[in-house]
N, C-alpha and C. Protein backbone atom coordinates (compact mmCIF):
# COMPACT_ATOMS: atom_id res chain seq x y z
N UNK A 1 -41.64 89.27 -52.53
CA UNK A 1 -41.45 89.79 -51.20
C UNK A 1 -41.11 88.61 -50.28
N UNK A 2 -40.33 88.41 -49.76
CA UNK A 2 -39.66 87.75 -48.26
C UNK A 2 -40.52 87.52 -47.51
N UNK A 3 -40.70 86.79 -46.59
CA UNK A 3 -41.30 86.96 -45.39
C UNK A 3 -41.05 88.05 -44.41
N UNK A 4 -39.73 88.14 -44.46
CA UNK A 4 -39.15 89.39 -43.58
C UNK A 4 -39.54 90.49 -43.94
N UNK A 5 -39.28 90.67 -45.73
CA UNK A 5 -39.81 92.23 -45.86
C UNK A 5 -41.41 91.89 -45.28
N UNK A 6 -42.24 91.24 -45.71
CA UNK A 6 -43.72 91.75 -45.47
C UNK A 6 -43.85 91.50 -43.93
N UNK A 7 -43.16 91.17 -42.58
CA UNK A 7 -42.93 91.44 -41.10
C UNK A 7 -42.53 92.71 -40.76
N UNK A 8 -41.78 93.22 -41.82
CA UNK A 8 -41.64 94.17 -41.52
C UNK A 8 -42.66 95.87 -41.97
N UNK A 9 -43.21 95.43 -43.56
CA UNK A 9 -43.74 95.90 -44.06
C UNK A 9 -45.64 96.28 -42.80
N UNK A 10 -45.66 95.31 -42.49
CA UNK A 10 -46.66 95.21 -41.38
C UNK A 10 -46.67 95.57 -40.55
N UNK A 11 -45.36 95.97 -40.18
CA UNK A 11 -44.76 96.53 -38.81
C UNK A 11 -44.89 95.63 -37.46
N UNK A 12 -44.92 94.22 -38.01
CA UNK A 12 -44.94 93.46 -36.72
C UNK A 12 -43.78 93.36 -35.63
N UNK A 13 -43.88 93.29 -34.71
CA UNK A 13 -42.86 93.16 -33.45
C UNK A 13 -42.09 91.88 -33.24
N UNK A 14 -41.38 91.92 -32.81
CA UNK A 14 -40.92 90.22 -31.70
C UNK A 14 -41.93 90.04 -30.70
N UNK A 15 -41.92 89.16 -30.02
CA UNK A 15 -40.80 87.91 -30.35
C UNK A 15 -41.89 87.02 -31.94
N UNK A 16 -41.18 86.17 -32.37
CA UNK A 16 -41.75 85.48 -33.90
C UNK A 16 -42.57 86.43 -34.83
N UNK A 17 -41.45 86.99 -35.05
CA UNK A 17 -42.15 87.83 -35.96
C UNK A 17 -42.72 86.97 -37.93
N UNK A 18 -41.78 86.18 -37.89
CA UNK A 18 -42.02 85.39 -38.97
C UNK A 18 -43.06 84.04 -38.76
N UNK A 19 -43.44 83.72 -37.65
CA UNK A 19 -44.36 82.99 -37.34
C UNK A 19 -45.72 83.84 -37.49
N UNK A 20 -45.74 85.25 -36.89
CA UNK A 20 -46.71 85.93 -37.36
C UNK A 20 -47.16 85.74 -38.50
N UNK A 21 -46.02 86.24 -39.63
CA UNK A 21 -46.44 86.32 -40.58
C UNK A 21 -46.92 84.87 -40.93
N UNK A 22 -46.29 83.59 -41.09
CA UNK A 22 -46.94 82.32 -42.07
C UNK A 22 -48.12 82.18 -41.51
N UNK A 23 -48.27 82.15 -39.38
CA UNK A 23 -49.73 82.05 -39.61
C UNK A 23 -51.23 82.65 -40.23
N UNK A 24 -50.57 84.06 -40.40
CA UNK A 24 -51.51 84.90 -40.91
C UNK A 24 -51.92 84.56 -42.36
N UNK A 25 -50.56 84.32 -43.41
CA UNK A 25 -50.62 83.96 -44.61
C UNK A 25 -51.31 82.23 -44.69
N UNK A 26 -50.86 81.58 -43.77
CA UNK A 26 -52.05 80.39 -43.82
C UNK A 26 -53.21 80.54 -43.67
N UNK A 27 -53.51 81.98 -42.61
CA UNK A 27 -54.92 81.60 -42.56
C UNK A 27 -55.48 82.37 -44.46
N UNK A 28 -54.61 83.21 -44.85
CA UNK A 28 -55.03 83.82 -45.76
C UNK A 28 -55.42 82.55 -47.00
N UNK A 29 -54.73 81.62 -46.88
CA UNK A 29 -54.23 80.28 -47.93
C UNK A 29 -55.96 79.40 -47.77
N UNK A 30 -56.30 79.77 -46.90
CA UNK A 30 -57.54 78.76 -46.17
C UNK A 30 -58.70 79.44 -46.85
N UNK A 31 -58.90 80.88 -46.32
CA UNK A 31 -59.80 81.88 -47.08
C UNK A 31 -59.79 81.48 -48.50
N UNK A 32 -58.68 81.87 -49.01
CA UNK A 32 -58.46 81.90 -50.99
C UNK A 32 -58.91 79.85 -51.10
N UNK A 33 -58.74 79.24 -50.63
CA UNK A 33 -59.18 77.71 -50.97
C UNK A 33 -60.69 77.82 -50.88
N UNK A 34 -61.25 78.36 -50.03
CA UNK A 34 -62.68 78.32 -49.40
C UNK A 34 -63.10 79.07 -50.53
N UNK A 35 -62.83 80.02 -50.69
CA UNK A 35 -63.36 80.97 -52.16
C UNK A 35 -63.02 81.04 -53.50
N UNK A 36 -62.45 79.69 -53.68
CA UNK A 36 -61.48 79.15 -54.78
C UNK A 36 -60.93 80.38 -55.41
N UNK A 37 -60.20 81.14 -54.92
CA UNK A 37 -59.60 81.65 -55.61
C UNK A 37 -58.00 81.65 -55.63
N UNK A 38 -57.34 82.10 -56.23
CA UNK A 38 -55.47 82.07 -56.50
C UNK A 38 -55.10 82.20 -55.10
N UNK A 39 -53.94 81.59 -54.05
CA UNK A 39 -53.25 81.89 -53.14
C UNK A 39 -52.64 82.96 -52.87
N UNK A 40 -53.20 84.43 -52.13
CA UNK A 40 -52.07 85.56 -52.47
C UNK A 40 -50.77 85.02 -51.54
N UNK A 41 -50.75 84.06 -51.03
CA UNK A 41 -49.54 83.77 -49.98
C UNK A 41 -48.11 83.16 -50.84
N UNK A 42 -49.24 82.91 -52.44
CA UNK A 42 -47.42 82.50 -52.97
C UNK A 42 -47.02 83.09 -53.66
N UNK A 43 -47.53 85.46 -53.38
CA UNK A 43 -46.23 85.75 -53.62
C UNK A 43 -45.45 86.54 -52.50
N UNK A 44 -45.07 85.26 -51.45
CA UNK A 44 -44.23 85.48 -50.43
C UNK A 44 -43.22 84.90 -50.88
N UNK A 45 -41.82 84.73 -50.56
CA UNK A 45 -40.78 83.80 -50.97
C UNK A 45 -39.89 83.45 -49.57
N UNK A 46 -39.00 82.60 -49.45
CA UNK A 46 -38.22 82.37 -48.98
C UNK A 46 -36.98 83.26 -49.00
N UNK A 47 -36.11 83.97 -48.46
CA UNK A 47 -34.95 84.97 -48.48
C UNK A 47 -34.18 83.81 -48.42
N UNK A 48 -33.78 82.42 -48.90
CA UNK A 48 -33.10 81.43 -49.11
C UNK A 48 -32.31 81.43 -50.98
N UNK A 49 -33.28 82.31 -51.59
CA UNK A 49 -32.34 82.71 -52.94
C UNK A 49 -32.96 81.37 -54.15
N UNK A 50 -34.16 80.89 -53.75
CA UNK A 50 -34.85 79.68 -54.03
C UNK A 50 -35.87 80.41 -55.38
N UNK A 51 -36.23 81.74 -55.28
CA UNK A 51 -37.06 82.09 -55.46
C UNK A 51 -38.62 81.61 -55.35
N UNK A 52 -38.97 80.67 -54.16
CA UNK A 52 -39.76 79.76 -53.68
C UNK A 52 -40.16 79.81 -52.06
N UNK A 53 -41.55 79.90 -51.76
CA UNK A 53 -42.22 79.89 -50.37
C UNK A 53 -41.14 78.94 -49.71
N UNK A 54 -41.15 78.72 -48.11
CA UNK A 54 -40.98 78.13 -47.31
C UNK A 54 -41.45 76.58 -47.53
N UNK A 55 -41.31 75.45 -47.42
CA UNK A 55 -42.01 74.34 -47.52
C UNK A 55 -43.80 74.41 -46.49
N UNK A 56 -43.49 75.56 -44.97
CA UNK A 56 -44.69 75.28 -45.11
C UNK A 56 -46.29 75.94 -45.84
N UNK A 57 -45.29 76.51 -46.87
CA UNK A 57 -46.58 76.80 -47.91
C UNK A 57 -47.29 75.44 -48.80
N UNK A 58 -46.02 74.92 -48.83
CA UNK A 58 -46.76 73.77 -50.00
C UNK A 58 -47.06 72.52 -49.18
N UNK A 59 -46.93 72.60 -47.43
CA UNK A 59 -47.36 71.47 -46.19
C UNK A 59 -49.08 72.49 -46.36
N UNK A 60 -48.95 73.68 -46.33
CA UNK A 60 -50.34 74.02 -45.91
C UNK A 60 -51.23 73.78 -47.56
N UNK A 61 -50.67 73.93 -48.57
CA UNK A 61 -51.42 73.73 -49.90
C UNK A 61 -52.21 72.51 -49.76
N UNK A 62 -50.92 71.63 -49.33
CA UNK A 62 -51.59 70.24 -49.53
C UNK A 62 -52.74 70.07 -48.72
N UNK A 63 -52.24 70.33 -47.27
CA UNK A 63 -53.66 70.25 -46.30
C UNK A 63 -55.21 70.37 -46.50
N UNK A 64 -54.98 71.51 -47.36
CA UNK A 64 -55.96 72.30 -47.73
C UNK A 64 -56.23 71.66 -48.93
N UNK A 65 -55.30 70.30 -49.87
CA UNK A 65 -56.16 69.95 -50.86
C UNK A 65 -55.59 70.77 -52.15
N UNK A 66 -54.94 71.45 -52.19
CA UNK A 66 -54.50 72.56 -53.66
C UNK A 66 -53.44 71.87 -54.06
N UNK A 67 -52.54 71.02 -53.40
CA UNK A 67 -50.91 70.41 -53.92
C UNK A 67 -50.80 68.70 -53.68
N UNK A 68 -50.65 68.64 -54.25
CA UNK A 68 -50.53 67.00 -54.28
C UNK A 68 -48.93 66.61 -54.70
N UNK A 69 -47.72 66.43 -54.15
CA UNK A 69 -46.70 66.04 -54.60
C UNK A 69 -45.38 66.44 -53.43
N UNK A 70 -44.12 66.35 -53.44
CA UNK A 70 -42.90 66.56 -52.89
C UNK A 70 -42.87 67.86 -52.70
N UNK A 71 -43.00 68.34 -51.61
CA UNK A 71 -42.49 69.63 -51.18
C UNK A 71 -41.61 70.51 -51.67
N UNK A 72 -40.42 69.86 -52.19
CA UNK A 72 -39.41 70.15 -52.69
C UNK A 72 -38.92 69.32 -53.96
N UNK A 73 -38.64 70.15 -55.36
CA UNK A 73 -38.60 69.54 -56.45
C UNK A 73 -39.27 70.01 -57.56
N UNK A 74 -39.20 69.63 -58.82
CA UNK A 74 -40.01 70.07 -59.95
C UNK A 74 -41.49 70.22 -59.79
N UNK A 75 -42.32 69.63 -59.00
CA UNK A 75 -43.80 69.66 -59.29
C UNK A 75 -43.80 70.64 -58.38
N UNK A 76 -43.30 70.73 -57.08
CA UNK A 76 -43.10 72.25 -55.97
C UNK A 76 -43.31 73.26 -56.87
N UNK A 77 -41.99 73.54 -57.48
CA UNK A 77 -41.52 74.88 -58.05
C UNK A 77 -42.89 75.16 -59.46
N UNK A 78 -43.65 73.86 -59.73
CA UNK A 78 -44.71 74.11 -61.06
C UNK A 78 -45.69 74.68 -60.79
N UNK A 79 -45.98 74.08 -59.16
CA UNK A 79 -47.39 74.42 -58.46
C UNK A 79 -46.75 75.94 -58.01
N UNK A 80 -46.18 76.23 -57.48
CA UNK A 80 -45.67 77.54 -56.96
C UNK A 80 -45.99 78.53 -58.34
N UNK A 81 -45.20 78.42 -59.37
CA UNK A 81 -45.29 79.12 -60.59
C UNK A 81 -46.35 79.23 -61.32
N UNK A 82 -47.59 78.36 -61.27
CA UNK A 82 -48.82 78.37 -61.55
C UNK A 82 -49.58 79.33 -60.88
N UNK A 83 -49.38 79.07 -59.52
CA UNK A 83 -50.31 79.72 -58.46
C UNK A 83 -49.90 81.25 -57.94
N UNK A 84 -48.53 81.25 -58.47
CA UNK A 84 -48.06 82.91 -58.35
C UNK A 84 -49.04 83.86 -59.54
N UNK A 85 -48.37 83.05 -60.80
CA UNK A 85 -48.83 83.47 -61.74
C UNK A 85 -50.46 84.03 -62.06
N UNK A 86 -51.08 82.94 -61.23
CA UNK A 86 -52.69 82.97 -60.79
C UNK A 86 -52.65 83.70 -60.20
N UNK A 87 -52.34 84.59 -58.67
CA UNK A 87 -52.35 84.94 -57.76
C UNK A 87 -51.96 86.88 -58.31
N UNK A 88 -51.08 86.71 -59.20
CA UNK A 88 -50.67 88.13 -59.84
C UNK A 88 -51.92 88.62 -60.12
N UNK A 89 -52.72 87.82 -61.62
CA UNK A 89 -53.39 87.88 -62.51
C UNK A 89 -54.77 88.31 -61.77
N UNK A 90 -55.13 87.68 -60.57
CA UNK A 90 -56.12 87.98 -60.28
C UNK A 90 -56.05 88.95 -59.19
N UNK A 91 -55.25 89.02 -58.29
CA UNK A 91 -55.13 89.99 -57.05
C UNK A 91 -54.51 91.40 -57.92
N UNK A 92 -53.84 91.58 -58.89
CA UNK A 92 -53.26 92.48 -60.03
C UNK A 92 -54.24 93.52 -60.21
N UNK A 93 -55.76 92.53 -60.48
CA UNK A 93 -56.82 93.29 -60.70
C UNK A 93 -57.78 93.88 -60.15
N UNK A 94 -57.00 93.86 -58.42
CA UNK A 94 -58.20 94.51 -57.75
C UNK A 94 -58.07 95.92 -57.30
């Protein structure tokens, strides 16, 4: 899902409607760290055709201590694919 679809899926308004959404999904990123559990925020993607979050998913990972490496690049796209994969597996099951 996009950011856009889930702004819209939410039915959020203007003005920043996509700021809505990352802050919300950061704060969601903060919760899931605090309760160690999988990030449901990385399965948001970029509508950039990346199949990959925004960079500030993996600025807020790190913050928070979950990502250690280049924003952009092979260890990005590993941590992303780990933590989706995590994030399926366990949010899948609720």
């Amino acid at each position: 899902m996009t950011y856009q679809a889930l702004a819209v899926a939410l039915n959020l308004t203007p003005p920043k409607t996509i700021l809505q959404v990352t802050n919300a999904l950061e704060g969601l990123m903060t919760e899931d760290v605090i309760d160690d559990r999988p990030m449901i925020a990385a399965l948001v993607i970029s509508k950039s055709g990346s199949g990959l979050p925004a960079v500030g998913f993996f600025e807020c990972a790190a913050r928070l201590g979950r990502f250690d490496g280049e924003i952009i690049g092979p260890k990005a796209t590993a941590f992303h694919d780990a933590e989706f994969t995590a994030a399926v597996d366990f949010w899948g099951q609720r």
